[in-house]
Protein backbone atom coordinates (compact mmCIF):
# COMPACT_ATOMS: atom_id res chain seq x y z
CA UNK A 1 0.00 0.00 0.00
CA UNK A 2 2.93 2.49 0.77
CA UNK A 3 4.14 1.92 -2.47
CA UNK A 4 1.02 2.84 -4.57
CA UNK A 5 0.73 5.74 -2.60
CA UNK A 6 4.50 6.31 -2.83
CA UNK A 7 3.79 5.95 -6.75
CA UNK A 8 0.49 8.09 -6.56
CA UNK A 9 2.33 10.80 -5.07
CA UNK A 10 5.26 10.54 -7.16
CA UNK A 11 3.21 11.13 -10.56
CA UNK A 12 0.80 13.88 -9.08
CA UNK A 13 4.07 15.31 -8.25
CA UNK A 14 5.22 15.04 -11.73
CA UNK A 15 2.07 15.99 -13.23
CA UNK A 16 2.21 19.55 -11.19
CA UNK A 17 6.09 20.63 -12.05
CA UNK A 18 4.84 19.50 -16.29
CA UNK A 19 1.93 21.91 -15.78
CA UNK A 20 4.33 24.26 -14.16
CA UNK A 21 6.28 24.74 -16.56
CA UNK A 22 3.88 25.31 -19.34
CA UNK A 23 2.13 28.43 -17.95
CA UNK A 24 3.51 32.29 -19.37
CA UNK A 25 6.06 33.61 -16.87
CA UNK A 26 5.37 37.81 -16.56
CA UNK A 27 8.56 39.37 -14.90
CA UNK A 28 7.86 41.91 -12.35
CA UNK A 29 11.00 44.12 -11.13
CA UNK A 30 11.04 45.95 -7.38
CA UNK A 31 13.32 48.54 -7.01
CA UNK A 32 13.63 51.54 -4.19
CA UNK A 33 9.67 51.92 -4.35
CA UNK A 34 9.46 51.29 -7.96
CA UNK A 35 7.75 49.14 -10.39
CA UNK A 36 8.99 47.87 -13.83
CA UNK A 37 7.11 47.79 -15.97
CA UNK A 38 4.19 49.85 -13.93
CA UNK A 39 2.05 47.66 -15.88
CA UNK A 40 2.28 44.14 -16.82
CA UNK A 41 0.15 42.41 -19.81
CA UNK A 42 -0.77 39.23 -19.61
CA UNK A 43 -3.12 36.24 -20.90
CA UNK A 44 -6.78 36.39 -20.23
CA UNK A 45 -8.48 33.38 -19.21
CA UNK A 46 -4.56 31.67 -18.95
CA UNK A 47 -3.16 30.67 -15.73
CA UNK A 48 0.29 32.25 -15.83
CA UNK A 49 3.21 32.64 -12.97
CA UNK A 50 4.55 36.30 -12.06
CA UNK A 51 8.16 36.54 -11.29
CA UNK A 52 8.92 39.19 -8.41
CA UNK A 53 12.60 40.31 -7.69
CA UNK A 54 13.10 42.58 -5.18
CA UNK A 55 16.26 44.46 -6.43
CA UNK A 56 16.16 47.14 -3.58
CA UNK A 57 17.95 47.74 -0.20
CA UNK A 58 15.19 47.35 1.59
CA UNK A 59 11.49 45.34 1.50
CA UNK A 60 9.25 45.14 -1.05
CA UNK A 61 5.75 43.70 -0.92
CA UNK A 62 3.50 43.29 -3.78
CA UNK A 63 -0.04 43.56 -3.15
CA UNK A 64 -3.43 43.11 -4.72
CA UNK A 65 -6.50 43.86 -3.02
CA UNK A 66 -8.64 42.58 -6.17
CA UNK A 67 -6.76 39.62 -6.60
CA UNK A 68 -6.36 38.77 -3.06
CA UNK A 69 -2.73 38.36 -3.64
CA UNK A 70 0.01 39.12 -1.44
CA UNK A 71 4.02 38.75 -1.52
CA UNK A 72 6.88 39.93 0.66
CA UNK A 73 10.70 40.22 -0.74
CA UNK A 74 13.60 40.73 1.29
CA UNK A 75 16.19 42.61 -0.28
CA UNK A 76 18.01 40.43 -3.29
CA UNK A 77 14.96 37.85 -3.09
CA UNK A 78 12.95 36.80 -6.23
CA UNK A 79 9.77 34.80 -5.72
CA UNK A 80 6.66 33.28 -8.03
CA UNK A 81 3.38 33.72 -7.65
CA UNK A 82 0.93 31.91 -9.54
CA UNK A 83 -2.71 33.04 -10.67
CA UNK A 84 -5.63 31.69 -11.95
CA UNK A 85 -7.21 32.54 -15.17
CA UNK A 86 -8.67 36.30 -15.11
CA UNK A 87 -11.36 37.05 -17.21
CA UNK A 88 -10.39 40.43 -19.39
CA UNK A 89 -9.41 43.86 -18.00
CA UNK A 90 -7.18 45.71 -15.35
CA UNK A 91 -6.49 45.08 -11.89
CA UNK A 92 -4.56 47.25 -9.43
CA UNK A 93 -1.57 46.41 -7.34
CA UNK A 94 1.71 48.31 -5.26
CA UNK A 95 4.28 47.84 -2.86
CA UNK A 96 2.92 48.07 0.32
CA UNK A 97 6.21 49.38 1.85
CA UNK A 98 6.25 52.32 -0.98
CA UNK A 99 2.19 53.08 -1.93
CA UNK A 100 2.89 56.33 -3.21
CA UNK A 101 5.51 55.19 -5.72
CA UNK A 102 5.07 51.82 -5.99
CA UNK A 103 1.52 51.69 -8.26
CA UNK A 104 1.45 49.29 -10.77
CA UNK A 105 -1.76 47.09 -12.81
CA UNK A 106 -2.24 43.73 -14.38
CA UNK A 107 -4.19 44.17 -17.92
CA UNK A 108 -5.67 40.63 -18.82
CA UNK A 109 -6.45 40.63 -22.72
């Protein structure tokens, strides 16, 4: 029994990383209360993974109240987050450490 769900495991496992790795990666760059690009395009209706790198000296935390989304960077750390498809149109976000700078939106087409 162990070993089916040993085996189970293993291809679910496998499955996940394949599916991974077929999704749109958008790059999202942090920097001293900045955002670049301010605003990032991306698939509608396409689950896709955003890449966040925090190249500041100090935090960074990407927000989105809409999205329910929430990520924060150290200084020199670059993390994924990975969404759901979103029908068509724009959705706010910022860095919570820098909200007067750091204003940026996701535009699903």
């Amino acid at each position: 029994m162990k070993r089916f769900a040993l085996l189970v495991f293993s291809l679910f496992a496998l499955s996940t990383a394949a599916m991974a790795d077929d999704m749109p990666t958008i790059k999202l760059l942090m920097k001293e209360g900045r955002l670049y690009p301010e605003t990032l395009e991306v698939p509608a209706n396409t689950r896709f993974r955003l890449e966040v790198k925090n190249e500041g000296p100090g935090a960074a935390e990407f927000e989105s109240l809409e999205l329910k989304k929430e990520l924060v960077l150290a200084p020199g750390v670059t993390r994924n987050l990975v969404f759901f498809p979103m029908k068509p149109g724009t959705y706010k976000f910022f860095d919570d450490f820098h909200p007067e700078t750091g204003q940026g939106r996701i535009v699903a087409k």
